[in-house]
Protein backbone atom coordinates (compact mmCIF):
# COMPACT_ATOMS: atom_id res chain seq x y z
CA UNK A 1 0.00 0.00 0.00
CA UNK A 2 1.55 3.70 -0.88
CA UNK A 3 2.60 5.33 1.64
CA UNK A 4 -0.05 8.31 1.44
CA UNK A 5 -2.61 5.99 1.33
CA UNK A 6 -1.54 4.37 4.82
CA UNK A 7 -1.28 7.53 6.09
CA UNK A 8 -4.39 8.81 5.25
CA UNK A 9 -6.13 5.86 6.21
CA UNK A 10 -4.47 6.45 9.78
CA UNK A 11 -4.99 10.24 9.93
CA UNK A 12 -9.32 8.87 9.31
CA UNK A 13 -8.93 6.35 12.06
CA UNK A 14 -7.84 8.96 14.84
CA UNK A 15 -10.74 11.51 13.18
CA UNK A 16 -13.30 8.82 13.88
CA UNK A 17 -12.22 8.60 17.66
CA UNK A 18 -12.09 12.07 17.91
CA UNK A 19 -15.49 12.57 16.28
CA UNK A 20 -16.65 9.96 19.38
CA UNK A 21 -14.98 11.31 21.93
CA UNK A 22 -16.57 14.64 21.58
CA UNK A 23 -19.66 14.21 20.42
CA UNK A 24 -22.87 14.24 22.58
CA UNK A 25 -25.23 13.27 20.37
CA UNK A 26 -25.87 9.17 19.08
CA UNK A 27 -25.89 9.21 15.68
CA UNK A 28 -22.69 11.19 15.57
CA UNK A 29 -20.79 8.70 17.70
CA UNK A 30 -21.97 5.99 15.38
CA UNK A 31 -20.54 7.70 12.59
CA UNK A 32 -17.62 7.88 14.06
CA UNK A 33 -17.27 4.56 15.04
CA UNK A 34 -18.29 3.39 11.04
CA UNK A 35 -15.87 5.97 9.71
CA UNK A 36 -12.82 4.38 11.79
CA UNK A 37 -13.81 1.30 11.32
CA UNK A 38 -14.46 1.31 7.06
CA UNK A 39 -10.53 3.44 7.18
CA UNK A 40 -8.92 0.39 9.32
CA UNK A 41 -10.49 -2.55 7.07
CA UNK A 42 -8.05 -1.44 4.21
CA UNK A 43 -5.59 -1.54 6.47
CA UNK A 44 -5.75 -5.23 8.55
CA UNK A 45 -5.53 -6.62 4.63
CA UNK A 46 -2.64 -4.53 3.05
CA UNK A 47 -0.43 -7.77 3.06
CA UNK A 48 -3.42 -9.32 0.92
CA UNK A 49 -2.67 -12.95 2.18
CA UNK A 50 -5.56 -15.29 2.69
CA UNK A 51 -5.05 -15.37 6.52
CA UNK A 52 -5.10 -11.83 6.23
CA UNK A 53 -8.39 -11.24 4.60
CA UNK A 54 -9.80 -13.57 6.37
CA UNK A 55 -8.92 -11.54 9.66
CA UNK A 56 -10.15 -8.15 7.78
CA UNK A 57 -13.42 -9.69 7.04
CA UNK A 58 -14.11 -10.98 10.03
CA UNK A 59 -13.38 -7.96 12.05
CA UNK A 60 -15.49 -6.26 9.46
CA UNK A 61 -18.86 -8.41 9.99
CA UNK A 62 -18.11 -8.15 13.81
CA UNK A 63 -18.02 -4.09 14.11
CA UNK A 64 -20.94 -4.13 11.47
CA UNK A 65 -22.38 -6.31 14.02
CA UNK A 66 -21.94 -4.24 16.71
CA UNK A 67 -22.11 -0.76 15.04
CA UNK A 68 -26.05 -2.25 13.96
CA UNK A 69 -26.80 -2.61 17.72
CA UNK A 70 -25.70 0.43 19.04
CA UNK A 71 -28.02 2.10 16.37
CA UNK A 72 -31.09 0.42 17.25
CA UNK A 73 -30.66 1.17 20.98
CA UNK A 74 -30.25 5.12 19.91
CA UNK A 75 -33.28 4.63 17.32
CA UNK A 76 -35.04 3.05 20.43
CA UNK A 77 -34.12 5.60 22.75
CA UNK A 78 -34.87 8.89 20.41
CA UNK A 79 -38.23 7.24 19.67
CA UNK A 80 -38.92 7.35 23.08
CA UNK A 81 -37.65 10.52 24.72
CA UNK A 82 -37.82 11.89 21.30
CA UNK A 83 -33.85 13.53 21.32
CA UNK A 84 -30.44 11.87 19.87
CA UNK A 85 -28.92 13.56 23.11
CA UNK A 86 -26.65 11.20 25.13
CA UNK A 87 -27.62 13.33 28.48
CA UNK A 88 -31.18 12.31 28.82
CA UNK A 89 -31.16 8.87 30.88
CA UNK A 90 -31.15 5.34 28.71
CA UNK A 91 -34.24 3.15 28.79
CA UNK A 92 -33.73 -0.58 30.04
CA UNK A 93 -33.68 -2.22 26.38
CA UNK A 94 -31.41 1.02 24.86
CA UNK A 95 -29.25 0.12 28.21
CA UNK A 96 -28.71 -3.18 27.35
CA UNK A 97 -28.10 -2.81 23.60
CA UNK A 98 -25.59 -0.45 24.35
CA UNK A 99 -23.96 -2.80 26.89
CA UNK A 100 -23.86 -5.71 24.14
CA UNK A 101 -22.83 -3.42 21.49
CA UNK A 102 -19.35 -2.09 23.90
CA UNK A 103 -18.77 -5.52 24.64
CA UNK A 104 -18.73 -6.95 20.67
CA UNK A 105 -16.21 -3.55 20.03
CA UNK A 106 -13.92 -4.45 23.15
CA UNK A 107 -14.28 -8.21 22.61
CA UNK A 108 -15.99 -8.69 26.46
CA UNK A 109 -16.85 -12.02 27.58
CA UNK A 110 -18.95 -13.81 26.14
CA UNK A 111 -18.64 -11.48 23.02
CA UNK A 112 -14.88 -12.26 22.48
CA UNK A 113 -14.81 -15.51 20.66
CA UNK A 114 -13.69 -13.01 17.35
CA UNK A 115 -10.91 -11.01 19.18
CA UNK A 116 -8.14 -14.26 18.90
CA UNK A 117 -8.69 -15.36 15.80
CA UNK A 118 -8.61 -12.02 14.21
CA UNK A 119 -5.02 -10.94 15.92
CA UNK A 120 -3.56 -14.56 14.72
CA UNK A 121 -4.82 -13.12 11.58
CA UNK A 122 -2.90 -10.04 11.56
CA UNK A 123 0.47 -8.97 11.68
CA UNK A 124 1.48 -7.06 15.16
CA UNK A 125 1.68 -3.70 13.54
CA UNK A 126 -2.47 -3.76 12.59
CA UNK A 127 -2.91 -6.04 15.33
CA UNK A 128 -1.54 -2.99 17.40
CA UNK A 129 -4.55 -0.76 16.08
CA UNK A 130 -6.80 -3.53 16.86
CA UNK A 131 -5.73 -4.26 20.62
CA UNK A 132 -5.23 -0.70 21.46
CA UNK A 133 -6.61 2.29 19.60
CA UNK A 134 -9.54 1.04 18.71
CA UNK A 135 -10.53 0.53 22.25
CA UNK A 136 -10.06 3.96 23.21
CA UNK A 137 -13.27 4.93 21.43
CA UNK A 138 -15.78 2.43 22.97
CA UNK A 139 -14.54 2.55 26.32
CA UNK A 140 -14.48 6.50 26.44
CA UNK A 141 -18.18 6.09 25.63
CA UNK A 142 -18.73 3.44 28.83
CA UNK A 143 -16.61 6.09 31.20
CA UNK A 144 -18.72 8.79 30.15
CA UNK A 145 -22.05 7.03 30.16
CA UNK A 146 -21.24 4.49 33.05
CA UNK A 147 -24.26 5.76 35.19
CA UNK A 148 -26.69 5.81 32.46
CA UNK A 149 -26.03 1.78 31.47
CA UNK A 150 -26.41 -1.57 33.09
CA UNK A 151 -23.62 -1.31 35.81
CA UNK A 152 -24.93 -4.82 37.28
CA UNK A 153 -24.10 -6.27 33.48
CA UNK A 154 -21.24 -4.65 32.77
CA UNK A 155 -19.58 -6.46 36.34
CA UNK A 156 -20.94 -9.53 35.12
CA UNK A 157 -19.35 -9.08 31.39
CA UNK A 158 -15.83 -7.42 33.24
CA UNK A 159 -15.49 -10.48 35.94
CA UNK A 160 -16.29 -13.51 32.95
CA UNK A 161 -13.80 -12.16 30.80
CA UNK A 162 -10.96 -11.74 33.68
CA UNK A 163 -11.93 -15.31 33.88
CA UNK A 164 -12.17 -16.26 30.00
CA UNK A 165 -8.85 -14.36 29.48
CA UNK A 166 -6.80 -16.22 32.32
CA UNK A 167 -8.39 -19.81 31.22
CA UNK A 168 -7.83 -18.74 27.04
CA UNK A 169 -4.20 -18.41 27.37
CA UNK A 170 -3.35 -20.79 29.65
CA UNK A 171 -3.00 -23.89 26.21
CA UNK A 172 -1.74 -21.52 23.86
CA UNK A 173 1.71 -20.88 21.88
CA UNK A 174 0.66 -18.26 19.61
CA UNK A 175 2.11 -15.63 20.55
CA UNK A 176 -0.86 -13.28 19.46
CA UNK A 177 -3.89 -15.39 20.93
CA UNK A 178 -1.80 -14.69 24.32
CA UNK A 179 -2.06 -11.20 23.74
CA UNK A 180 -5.21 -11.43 22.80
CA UNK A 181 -6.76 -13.34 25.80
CA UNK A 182 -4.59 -10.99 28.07
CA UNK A 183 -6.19 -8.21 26.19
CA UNK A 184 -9.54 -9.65 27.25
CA UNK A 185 -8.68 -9.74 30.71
CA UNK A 186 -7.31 -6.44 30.93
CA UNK A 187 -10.25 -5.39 29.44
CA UNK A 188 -12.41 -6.87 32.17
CA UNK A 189 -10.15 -5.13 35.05
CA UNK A 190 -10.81 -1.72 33.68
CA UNK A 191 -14.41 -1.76 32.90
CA UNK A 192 -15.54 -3.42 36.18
CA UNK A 193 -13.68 -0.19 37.65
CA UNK A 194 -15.20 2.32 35.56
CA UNK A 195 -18.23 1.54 37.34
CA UNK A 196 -16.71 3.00 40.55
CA UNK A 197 -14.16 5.32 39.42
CA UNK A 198 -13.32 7.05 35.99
CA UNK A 199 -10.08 8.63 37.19
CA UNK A 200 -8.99 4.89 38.03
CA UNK A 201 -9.91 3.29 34.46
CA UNK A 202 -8.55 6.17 32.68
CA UNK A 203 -5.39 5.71 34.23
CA UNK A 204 -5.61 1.70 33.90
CA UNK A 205 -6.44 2.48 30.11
CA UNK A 206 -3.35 4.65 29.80
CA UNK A 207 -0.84 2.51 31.46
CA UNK A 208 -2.82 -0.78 29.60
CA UNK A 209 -1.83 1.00 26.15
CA UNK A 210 1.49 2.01 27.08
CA UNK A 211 2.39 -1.53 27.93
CA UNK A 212 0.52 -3.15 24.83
CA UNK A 213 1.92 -0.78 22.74
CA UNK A 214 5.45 -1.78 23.85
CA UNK A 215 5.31 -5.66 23.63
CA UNK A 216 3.59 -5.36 20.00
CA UNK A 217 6.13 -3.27 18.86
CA UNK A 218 9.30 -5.11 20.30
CA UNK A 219 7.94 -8.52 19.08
CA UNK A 220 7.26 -7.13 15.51
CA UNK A 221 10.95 -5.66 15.39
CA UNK A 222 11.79 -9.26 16.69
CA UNK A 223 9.36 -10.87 14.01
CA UNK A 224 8.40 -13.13 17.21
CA UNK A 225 5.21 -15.05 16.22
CA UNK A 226 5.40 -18.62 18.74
CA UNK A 227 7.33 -19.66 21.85
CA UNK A 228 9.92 -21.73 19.19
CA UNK A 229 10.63 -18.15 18.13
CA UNK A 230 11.13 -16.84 21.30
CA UNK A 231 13.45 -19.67 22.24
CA UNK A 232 15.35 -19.30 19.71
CA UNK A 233 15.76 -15.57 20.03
CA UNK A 234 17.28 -16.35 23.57
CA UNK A 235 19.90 -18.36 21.93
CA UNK A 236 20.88 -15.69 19.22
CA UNK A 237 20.09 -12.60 21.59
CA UNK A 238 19.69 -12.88 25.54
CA UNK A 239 19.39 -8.66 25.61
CA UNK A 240 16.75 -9.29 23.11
CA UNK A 241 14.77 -11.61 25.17
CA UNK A 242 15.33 -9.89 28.34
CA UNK A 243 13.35 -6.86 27.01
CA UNK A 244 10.45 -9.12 25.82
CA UNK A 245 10.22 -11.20 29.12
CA UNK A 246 9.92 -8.06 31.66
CA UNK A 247 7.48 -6.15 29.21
CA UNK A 248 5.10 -9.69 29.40
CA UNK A 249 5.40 -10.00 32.87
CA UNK A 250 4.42 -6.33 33.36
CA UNK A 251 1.93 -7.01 31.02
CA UNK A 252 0.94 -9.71 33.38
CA UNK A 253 0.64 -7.51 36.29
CA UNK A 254 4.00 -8.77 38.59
CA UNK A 255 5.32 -6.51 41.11
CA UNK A 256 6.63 -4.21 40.81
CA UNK A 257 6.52 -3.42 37.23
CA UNK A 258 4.18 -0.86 35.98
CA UNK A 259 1.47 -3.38 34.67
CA UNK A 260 0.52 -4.40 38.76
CA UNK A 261 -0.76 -0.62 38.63
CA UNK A 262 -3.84 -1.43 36.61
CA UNK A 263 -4.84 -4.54 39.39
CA UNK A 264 -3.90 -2.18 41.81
CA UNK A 265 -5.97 0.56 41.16
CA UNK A 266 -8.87 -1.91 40.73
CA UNK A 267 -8.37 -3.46 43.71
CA UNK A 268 -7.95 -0.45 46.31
CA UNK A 269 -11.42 1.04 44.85
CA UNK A 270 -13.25 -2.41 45.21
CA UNK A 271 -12.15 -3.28 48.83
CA UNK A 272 -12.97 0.70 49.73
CA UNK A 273 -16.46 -0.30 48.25
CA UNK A 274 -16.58 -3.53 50.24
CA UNK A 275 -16.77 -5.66 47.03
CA UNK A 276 -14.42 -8.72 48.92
CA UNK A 277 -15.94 -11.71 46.58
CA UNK A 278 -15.90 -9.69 43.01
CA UNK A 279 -12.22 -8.78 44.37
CA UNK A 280 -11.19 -12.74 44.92
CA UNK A 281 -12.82 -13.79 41.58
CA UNK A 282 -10.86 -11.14 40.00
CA UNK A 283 -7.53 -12.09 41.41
CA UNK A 284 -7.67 -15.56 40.97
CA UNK A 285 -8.40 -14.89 37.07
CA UNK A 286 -5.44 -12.74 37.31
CA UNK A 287 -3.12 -15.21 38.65
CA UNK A 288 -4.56 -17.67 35.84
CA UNK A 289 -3.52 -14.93 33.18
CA UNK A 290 -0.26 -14.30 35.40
CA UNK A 291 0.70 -18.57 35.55
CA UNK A 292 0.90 -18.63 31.26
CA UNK A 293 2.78 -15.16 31.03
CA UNK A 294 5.26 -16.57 33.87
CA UNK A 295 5.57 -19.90 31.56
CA UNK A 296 6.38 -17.75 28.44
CA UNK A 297 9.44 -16.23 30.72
CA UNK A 298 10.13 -19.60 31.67
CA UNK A 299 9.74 -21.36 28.46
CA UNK A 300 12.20 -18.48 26.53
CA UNK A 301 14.77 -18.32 28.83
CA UNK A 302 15.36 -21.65 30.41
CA UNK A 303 13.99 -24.62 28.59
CA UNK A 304 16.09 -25.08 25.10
CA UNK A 305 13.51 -25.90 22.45
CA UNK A 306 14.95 -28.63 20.10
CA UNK A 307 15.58 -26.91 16.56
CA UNK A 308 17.41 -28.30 13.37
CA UNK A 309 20.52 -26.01 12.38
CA UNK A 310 18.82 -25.34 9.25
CA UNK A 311 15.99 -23.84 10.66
CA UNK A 312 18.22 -21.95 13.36
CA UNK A 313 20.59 -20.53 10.52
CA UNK A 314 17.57 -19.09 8.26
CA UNK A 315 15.21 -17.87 11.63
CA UNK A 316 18.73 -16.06 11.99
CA UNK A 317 19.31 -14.55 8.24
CA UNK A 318 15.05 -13.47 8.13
CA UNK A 319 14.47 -12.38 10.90
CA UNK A 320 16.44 -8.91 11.46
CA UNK A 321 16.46 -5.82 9.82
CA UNK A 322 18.67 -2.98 10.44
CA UNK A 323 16.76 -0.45 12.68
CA UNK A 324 16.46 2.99 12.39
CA UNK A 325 17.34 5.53 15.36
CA UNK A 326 13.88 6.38 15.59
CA UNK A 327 12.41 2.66 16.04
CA UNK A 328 14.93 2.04 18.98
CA UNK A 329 14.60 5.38 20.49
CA UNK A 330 10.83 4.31 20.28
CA UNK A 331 10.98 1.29 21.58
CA UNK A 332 13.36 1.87 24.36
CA UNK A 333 11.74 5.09 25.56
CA UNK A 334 8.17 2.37 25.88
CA UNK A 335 9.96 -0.60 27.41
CA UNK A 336 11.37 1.78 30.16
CA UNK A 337 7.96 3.38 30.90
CA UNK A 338 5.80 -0.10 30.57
CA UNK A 339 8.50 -1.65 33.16
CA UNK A 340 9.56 0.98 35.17
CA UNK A 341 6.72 3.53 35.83
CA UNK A 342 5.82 2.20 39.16
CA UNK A 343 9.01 1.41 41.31
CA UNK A 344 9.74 5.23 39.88
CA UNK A 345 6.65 6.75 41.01
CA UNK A 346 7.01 5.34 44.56
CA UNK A 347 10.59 6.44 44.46
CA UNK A 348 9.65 9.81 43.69
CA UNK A 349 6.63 9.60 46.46
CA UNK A 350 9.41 8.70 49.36
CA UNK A 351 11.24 11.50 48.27
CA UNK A 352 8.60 14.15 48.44
């Protein structure tokens, strides 16, 4: 794809957010949603591989999907109260078709089962958009309208896919369905606490796509797809695989990297509120997610995978390309802030 193409296909994706962050009227916000979703379609199938379009397609019928619900609950609600306006209170069925339509575009439990398959289906750069960006847009709409929707329903949806995502992963060597199911769990920590607190899930949003943003891009300048890969990168590069192993287990949420802030910050609200059994369920799906990020470390650094010299030699001519000062300024600056953030911040805290 030319290069002004890609770009303006990217500069329409962030106008379609913006055109939902702002708006405070329904239909508007659905046309934002449709226009970032038509400019990213082009995008998830610029390779033009059968996998690929598969992915694009699929991703495709599943916003349309979704994008179709959230319509009918704002045609249901202005023919009611008679106003697009996303002030006036939601009736019960608009409530809950906005509920199910959020949890198709975040991939929520039990609307996820299209979130893996389409990442395997990409490569990390688009699956980057996918797991990150174009989240920003649906859960901006649930922090905003958190007391006008189904709070009960949108704990249920947050605590089954903490669970879904730590059970998903836990068979898997792809390294994408991993992120993907950890994507679903993460997902699940920070709507459950935009119920309680929007300055909490903005900040677990922020520090989720800092971190996400990090591991995509240092396994796509790795070309890192399965655990072989990441075993073998061990063998050519330790450095290499020491970056990758403390952004996943930050990722994970393991003390005291920066990822433990997002289960922190749901936590401390929950207990405040007295919520003791929601906050067990939650951390036993999180030490589910946290067992098959811990067996990725374990598997890349310690066990030695066995490989044919063949394979080893061309895994070793493919799989680098020169980078530019940019890319490892880039991906530095992120792997310091995604694994580092929090023992900083409470350094800084004892010294004021």
């Amino acid at each position: 794809m030319h290069r002004m193409i890609s770009i303006f296909l990217i500069l329409t994706i962030v106008s379609g957010t913006i055109i939902v962050v702002s708006s405070e009227n329904w239909f508007i916000i659905w046309v934002g949603l449709e226009i970032s979703t038509l400019a990213l379609v082009p995008l998830l199938c610029s390779e033009f591989s059968p996998r690929n379009v598969e992915a694009a397609i699929k991703y495709f019928l599943i916003q349309a999907l979704s994008a179709a619900i959230l319509l009918n609950g704002a045609l249901i609600q202005a023919w009611l109260v008679g106003s697009w306006s996303v002030l006036i209170p939601l009736n019960n069925i608009s409530s809950i078709l906005l509920t199910i339509a959020i949890a198709f575009k975040l991939g929520l439990s039990p609307c996820h089962f299209w979130f893996p398959d389409v990442l395997q289906g990409l490569p990390f750069l688009q699956g980057l958009i996918v797991a990150t960006w174009q989240k920003i847009a649906p859960l901006i709409i649930l922090f905003s309208f958190s007391q006008l929707i189904s709070s009960s329903l949108i704990i249920l949806l947050g605590l089954l896919s903490v669970l879904i995502g730590g059970w998903g992963g836990l068979n898997q060597t792809q390294i994408r369905k991993i992120l993907a199911f950890s994507s679903i769990g993460n997902m699940g920590w920070i709507v459950i606490t935009a119920v309680y607190s929007f300055n909490a899930a903005l900040s677990m949003l922020i520090i989720y796509l800092l971190i996400n943003t990090a591991i995509f891009l240092i396994l796509h300048f790795f070309n890192s797809f399965t655990l072989g890969h990441l075993n073998v990168l061990a063998q050519l590069s330790p450095i290499s695989i020491f970056l990758i192993i403390l952004t996943i287990l930050s990722l994970g949420g393991l003390p005291p990297l920066t990822g433990f802030m997002i289960k922190f910050f749901s936590l401390s609200f929950l207990v405040n509120n007295n919520f003791i059994i929601l906050s067990s369920l939650l951390i036993i799906g999180s030490l589910l997610s946290l067992f098959f990020y811990l067996r990725i470390s374990f598997n890349a650094s310690l066990i030695l995978f066995p490989h044919h010299i063949i394979s080893l030699t061309s895994w070793r001519n493919t799989a680098y390309s020169m980078p530019s000062n940019t890319t490892t300024w880039l991906i530095s600056s992120l792997f310091v802030l995604s694994t580092l953030t929090m023992p900083l911040t409470l350094y800084l805290y004892i010294i004021i």
